[in-house]
PDB file of N, CA and C in Angstrom:
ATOM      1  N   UNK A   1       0.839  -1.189   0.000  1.00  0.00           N
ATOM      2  CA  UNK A   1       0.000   0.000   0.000  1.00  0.00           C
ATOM      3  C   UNK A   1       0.881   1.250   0.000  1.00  0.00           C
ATOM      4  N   UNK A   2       0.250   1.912  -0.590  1.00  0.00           N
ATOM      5  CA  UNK A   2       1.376   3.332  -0.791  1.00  0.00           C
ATOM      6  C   UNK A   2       0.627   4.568   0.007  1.00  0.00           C
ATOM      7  N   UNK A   3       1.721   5.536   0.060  1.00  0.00           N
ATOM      8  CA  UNK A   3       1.021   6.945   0.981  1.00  0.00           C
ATOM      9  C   UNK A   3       1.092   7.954  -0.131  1.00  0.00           C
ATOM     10  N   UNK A   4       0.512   9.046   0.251  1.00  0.00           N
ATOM     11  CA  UNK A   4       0.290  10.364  -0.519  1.00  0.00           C
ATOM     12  C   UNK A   4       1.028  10.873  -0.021  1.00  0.00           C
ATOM     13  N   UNK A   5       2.005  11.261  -1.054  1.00  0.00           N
ATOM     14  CA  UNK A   5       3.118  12.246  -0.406  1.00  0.00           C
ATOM     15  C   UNK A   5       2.915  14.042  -0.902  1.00  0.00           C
ATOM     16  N   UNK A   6       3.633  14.223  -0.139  1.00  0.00           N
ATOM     17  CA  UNK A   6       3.391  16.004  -0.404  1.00  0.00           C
ATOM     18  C   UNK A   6       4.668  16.575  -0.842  1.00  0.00           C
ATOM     19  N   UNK A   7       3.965  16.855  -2.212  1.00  0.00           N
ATOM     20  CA  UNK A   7       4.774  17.579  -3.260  1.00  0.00           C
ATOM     21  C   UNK A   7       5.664  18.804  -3.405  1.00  0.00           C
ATOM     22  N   UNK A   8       4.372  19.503  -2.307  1.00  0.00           N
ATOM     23  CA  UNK A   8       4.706  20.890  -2.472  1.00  0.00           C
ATOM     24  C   UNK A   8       5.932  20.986  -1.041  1.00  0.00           C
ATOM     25  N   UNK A   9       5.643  20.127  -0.253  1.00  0.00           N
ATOM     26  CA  UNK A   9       6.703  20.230   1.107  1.00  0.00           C
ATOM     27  C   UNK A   9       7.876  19.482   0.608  1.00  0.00           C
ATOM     28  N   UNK A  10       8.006  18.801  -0.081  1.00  0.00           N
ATOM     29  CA  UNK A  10       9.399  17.887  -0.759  1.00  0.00           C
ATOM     30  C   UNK A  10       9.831  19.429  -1.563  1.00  0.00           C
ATOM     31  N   UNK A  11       9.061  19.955  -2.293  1.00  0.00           N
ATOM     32  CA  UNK A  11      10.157  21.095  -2.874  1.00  0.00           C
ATOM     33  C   UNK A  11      10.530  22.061  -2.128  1.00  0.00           C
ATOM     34  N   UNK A  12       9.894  22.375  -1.227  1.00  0.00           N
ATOM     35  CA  UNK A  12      10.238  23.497  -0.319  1.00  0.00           C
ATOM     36  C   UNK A  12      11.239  23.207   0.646  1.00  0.00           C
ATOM     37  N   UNK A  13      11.314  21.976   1.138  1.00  0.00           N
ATOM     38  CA  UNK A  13      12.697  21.534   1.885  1.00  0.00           C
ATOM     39  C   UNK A  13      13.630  21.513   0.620  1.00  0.00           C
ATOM     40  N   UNK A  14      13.300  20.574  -0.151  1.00  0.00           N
ATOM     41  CA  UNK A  14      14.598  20.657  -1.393  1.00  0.00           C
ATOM     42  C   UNK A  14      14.720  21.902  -1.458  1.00  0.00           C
ATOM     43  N   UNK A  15      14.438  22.590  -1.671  1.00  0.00           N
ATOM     44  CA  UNK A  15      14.985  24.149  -2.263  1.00  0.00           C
ATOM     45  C   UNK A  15      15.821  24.767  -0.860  1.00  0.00           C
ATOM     46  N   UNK A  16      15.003  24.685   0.311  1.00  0.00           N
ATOM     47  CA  UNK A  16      15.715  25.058   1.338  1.00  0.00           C
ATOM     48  C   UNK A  16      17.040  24.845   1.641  1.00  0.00           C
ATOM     49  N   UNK A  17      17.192  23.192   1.318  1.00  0.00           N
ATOM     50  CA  UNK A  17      18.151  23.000   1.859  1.00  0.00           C
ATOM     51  C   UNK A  17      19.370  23.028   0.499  1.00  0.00           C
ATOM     52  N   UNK A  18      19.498  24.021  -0.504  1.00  0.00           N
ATOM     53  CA  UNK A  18      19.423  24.617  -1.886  1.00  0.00           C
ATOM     54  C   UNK A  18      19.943  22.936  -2.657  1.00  0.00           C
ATOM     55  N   UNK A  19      19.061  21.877  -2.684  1.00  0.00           N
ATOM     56  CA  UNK A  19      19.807  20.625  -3.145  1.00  0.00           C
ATOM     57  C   UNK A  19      18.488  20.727  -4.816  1.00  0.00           C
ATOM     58  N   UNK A  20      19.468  20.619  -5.996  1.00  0.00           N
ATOM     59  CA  UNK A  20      18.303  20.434  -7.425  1.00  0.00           C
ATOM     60  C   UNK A  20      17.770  19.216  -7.586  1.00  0.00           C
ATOM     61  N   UNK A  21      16.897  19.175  -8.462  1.00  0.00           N
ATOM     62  CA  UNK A  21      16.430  17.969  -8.871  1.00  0.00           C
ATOM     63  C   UNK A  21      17.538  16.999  -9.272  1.00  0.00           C
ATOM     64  N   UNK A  22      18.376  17.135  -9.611  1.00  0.00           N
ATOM     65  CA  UNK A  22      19.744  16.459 -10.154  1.00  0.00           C
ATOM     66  C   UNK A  22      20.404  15.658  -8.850  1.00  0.00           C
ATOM     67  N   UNK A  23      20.574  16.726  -8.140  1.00  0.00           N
ATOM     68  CA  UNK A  23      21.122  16.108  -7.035  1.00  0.00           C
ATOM     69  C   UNK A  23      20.104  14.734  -5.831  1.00  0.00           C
ATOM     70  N   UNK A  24      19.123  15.547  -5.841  1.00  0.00           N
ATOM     71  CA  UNK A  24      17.934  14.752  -5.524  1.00  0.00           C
ATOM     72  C   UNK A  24      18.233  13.545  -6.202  1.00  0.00           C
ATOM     73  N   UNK A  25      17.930  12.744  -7.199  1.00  0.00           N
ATOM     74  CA  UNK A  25      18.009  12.191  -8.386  1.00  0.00           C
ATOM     75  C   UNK A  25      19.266  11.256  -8.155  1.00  0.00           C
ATOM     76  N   UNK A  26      20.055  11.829  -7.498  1.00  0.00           N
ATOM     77  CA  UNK A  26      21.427  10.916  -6.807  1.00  0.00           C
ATOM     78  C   UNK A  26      21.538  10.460  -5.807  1.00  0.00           C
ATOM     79  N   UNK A  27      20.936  10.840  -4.866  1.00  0.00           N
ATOM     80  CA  UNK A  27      20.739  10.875  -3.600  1.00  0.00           C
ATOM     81  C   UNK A  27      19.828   9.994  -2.824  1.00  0.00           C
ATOM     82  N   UNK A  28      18.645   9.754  -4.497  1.00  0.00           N
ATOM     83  CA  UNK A  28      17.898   9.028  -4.033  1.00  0.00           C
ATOM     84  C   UNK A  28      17.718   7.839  -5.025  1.00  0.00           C
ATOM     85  N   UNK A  29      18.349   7.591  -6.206  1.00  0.00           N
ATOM     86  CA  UNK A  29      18.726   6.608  -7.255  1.00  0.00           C
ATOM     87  C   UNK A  29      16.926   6.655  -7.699  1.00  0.00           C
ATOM     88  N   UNK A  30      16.427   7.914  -7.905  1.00  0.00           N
ATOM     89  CA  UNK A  30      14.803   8.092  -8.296  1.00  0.00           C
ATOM     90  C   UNK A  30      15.125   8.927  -9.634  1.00  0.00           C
ATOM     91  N   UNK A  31      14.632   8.812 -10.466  1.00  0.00           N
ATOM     92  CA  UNK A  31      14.143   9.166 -11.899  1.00  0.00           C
ATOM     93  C   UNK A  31      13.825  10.852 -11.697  1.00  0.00           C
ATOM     94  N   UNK A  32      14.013  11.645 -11.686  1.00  0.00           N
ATOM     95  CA  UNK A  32      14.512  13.026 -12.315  1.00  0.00           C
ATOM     96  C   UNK A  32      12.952  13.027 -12.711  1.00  0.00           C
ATOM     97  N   UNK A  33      12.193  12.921 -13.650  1.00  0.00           N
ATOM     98  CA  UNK A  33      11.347  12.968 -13.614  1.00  0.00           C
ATOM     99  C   UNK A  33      10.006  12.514 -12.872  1.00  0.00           C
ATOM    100  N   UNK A  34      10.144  11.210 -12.301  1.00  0.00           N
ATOM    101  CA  UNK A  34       9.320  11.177 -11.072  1.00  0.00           C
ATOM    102  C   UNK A  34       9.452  11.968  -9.775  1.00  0.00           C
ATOM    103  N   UNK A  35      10.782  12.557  -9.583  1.00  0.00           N
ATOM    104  CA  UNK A  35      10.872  13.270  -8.669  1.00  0.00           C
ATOM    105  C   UNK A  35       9.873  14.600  -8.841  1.00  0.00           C
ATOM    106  N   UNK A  36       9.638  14.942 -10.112  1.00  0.00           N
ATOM    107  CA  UNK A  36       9.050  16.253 -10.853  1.00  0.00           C
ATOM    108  C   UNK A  36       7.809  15.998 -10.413  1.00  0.00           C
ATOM    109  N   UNK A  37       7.226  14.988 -11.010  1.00  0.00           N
ATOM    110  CA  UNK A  37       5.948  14.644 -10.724  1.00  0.00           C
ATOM    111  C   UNK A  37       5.448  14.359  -9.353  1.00  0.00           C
ATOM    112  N   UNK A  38       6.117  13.859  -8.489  1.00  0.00           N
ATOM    113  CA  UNK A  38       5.835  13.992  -7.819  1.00  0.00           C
ATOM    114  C   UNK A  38       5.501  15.752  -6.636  1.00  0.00           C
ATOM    115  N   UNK A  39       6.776  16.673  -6.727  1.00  0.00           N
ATOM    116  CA  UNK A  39       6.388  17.622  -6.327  1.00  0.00           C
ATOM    117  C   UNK A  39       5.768  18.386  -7.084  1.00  0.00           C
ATOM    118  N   UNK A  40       5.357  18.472  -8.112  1.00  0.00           N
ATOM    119  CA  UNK A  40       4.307  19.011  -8.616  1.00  0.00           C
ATOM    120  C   UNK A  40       2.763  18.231  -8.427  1.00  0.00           C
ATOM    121  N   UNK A  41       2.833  17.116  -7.929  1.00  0.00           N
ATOM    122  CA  UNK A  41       1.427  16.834  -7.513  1.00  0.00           C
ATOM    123  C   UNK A  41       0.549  16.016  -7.798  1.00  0.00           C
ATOM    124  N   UNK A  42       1.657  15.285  -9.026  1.00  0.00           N
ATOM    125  CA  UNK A  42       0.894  14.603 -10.217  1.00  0.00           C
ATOM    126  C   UNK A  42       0.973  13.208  -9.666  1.00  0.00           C
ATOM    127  N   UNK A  43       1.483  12.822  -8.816  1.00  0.00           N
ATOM    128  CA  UNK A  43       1.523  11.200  -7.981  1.00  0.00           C
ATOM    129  C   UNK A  43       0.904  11.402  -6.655  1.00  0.00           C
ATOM    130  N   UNK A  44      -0.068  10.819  -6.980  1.00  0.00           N
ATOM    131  CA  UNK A  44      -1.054  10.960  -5.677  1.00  0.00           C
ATOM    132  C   UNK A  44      -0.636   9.733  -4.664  1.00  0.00           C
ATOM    133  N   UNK A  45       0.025   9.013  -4.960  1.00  0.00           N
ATOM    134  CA  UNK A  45      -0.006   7.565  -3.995  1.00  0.00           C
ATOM    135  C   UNK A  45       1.216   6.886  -4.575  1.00  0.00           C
ATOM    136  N   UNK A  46       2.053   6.794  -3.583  1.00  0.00           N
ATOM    137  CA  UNK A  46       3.498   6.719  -3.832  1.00  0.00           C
ATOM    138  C   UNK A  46       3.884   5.074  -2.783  1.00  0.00           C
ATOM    139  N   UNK A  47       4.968   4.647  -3.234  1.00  0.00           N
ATOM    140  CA  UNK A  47       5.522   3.449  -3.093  1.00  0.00           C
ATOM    141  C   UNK A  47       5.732   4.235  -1.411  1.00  0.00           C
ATOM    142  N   UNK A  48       5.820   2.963  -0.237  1.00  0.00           N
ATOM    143  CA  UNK A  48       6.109   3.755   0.591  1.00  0.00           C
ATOM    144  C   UNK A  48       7.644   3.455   1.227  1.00  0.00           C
ATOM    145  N   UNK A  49       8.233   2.795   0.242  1.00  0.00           N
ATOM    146  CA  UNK A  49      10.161   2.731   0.380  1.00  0.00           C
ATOM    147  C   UNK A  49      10.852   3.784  -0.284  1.00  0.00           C
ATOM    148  N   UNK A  50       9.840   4.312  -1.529  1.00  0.00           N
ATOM    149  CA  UNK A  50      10.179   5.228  -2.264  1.00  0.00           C
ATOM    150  C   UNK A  50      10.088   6.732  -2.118  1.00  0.00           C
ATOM    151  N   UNK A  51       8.942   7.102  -1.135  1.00  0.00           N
ATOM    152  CA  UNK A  51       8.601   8.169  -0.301  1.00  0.00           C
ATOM    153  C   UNK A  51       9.996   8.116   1.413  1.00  0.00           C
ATOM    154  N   UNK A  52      10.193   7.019   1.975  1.00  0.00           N
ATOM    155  CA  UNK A  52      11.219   6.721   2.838  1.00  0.00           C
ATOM    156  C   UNK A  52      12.648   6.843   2.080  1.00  0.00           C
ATOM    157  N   UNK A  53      12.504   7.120   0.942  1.00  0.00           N
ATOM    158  CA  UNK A  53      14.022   6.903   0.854  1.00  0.00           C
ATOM    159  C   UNK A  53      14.255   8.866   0.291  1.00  0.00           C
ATOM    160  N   UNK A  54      13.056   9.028  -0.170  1.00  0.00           N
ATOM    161  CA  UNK A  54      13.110  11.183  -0.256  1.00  0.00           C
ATOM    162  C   UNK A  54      13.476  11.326   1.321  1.00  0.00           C
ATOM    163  N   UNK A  55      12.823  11.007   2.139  1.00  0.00           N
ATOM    164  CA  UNK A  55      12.389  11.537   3.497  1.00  0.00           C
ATOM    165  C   UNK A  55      14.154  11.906   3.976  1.00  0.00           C
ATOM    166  N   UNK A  56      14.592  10.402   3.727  1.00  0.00           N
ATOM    167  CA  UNK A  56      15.866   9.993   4.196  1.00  0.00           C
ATOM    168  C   UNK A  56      17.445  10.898   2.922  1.00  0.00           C
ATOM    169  N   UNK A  57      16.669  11.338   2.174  1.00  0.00           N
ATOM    170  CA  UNK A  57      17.690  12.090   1.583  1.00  0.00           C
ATOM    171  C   UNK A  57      17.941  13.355   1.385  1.00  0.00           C
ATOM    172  N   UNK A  58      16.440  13.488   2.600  1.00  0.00           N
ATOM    173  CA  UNK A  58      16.567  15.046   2.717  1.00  0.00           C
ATOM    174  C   UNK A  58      16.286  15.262   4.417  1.00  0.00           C
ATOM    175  N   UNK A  59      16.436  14.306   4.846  1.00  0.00           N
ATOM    176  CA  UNK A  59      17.167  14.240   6.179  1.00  0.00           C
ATOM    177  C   UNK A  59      15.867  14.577   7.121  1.00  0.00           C
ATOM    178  N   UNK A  60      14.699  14.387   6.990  1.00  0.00           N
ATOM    179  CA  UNK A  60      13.618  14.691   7.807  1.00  0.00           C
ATOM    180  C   UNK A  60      12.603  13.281   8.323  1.00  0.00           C
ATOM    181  N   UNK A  61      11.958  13.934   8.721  1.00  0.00           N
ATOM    182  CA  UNK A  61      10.532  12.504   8.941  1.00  0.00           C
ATOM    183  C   UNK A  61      10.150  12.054   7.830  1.00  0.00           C
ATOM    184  N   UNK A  62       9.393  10.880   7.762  1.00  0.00           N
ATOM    185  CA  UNK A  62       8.596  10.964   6.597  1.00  0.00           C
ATOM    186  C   UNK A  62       7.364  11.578   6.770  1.00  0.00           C
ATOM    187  N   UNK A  63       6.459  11.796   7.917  1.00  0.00           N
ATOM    188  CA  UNK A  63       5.505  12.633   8.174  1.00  0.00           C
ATOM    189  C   UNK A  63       6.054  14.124   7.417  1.00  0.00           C
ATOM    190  N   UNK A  64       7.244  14.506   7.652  1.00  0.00           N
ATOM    191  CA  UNK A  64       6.813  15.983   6.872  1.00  0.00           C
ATOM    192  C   UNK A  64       6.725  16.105   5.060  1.00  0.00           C
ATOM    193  N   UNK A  65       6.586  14.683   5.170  1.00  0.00           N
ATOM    194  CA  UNK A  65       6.891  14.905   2.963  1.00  0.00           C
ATOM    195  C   UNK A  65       5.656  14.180   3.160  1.00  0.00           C
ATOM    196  N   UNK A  66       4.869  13.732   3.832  1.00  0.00           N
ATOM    197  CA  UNK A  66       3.047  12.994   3.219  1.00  0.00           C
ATOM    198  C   UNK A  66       2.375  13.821   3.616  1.00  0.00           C
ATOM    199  N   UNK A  67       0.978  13.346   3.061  1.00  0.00           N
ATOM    200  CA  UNK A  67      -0.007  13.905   3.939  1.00  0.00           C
ATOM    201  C   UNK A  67      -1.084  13.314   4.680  1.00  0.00           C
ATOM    202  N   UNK A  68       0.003  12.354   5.666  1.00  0.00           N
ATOM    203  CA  UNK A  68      -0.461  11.746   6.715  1.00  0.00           C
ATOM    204  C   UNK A  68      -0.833  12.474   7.908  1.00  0.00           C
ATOM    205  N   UNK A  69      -1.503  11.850   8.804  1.00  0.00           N
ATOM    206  CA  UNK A  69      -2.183  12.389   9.919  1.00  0.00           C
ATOM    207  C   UNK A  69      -0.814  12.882  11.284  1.00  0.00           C
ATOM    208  N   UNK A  70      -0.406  13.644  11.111  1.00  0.00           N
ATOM    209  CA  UNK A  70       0.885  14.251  12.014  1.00  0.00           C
ATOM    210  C   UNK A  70      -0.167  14.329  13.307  1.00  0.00           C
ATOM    211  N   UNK A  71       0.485  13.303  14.008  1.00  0.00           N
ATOM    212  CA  UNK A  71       0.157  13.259  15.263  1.00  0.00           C
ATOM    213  C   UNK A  71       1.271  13.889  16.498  1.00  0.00           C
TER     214      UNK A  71
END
């Protein structure tokens, strides 16, 4: 089963932490373009090793890249 990840908070840490899609893309051995799609919004329901392994390459929870119930 997969989670809904959040697009718009994966780019806003990426950008924060000033890392590009390129680098992303290395970091996380993920397709340059799914990375796109995904923070733009267009993958509603994501692998959930594949959402754990963004979380983990941008050094946060995985609660702050879904849009799971943050308890």
């Amino acid at each position: 089963m997969g989670v809904k990840p959040d697009g718009p908070a994966i780019r806003r840490i990426r950008r924060a932490q000033n890392l590009g899609l390129r680098t992303l893309q290395k970091l996380t051995g993920l397709d340059r373009g799914y990375l796109s799609r995904i923070e733009r919004g267009l993958i509603h329901d994501a692998a959930d090793q594949r959402v754990q392994t963004i979380a983990d390459a941008l050094q946060v929870k995985r609660v702050a890249i879904t849009q799971e119930e943050k308890t």
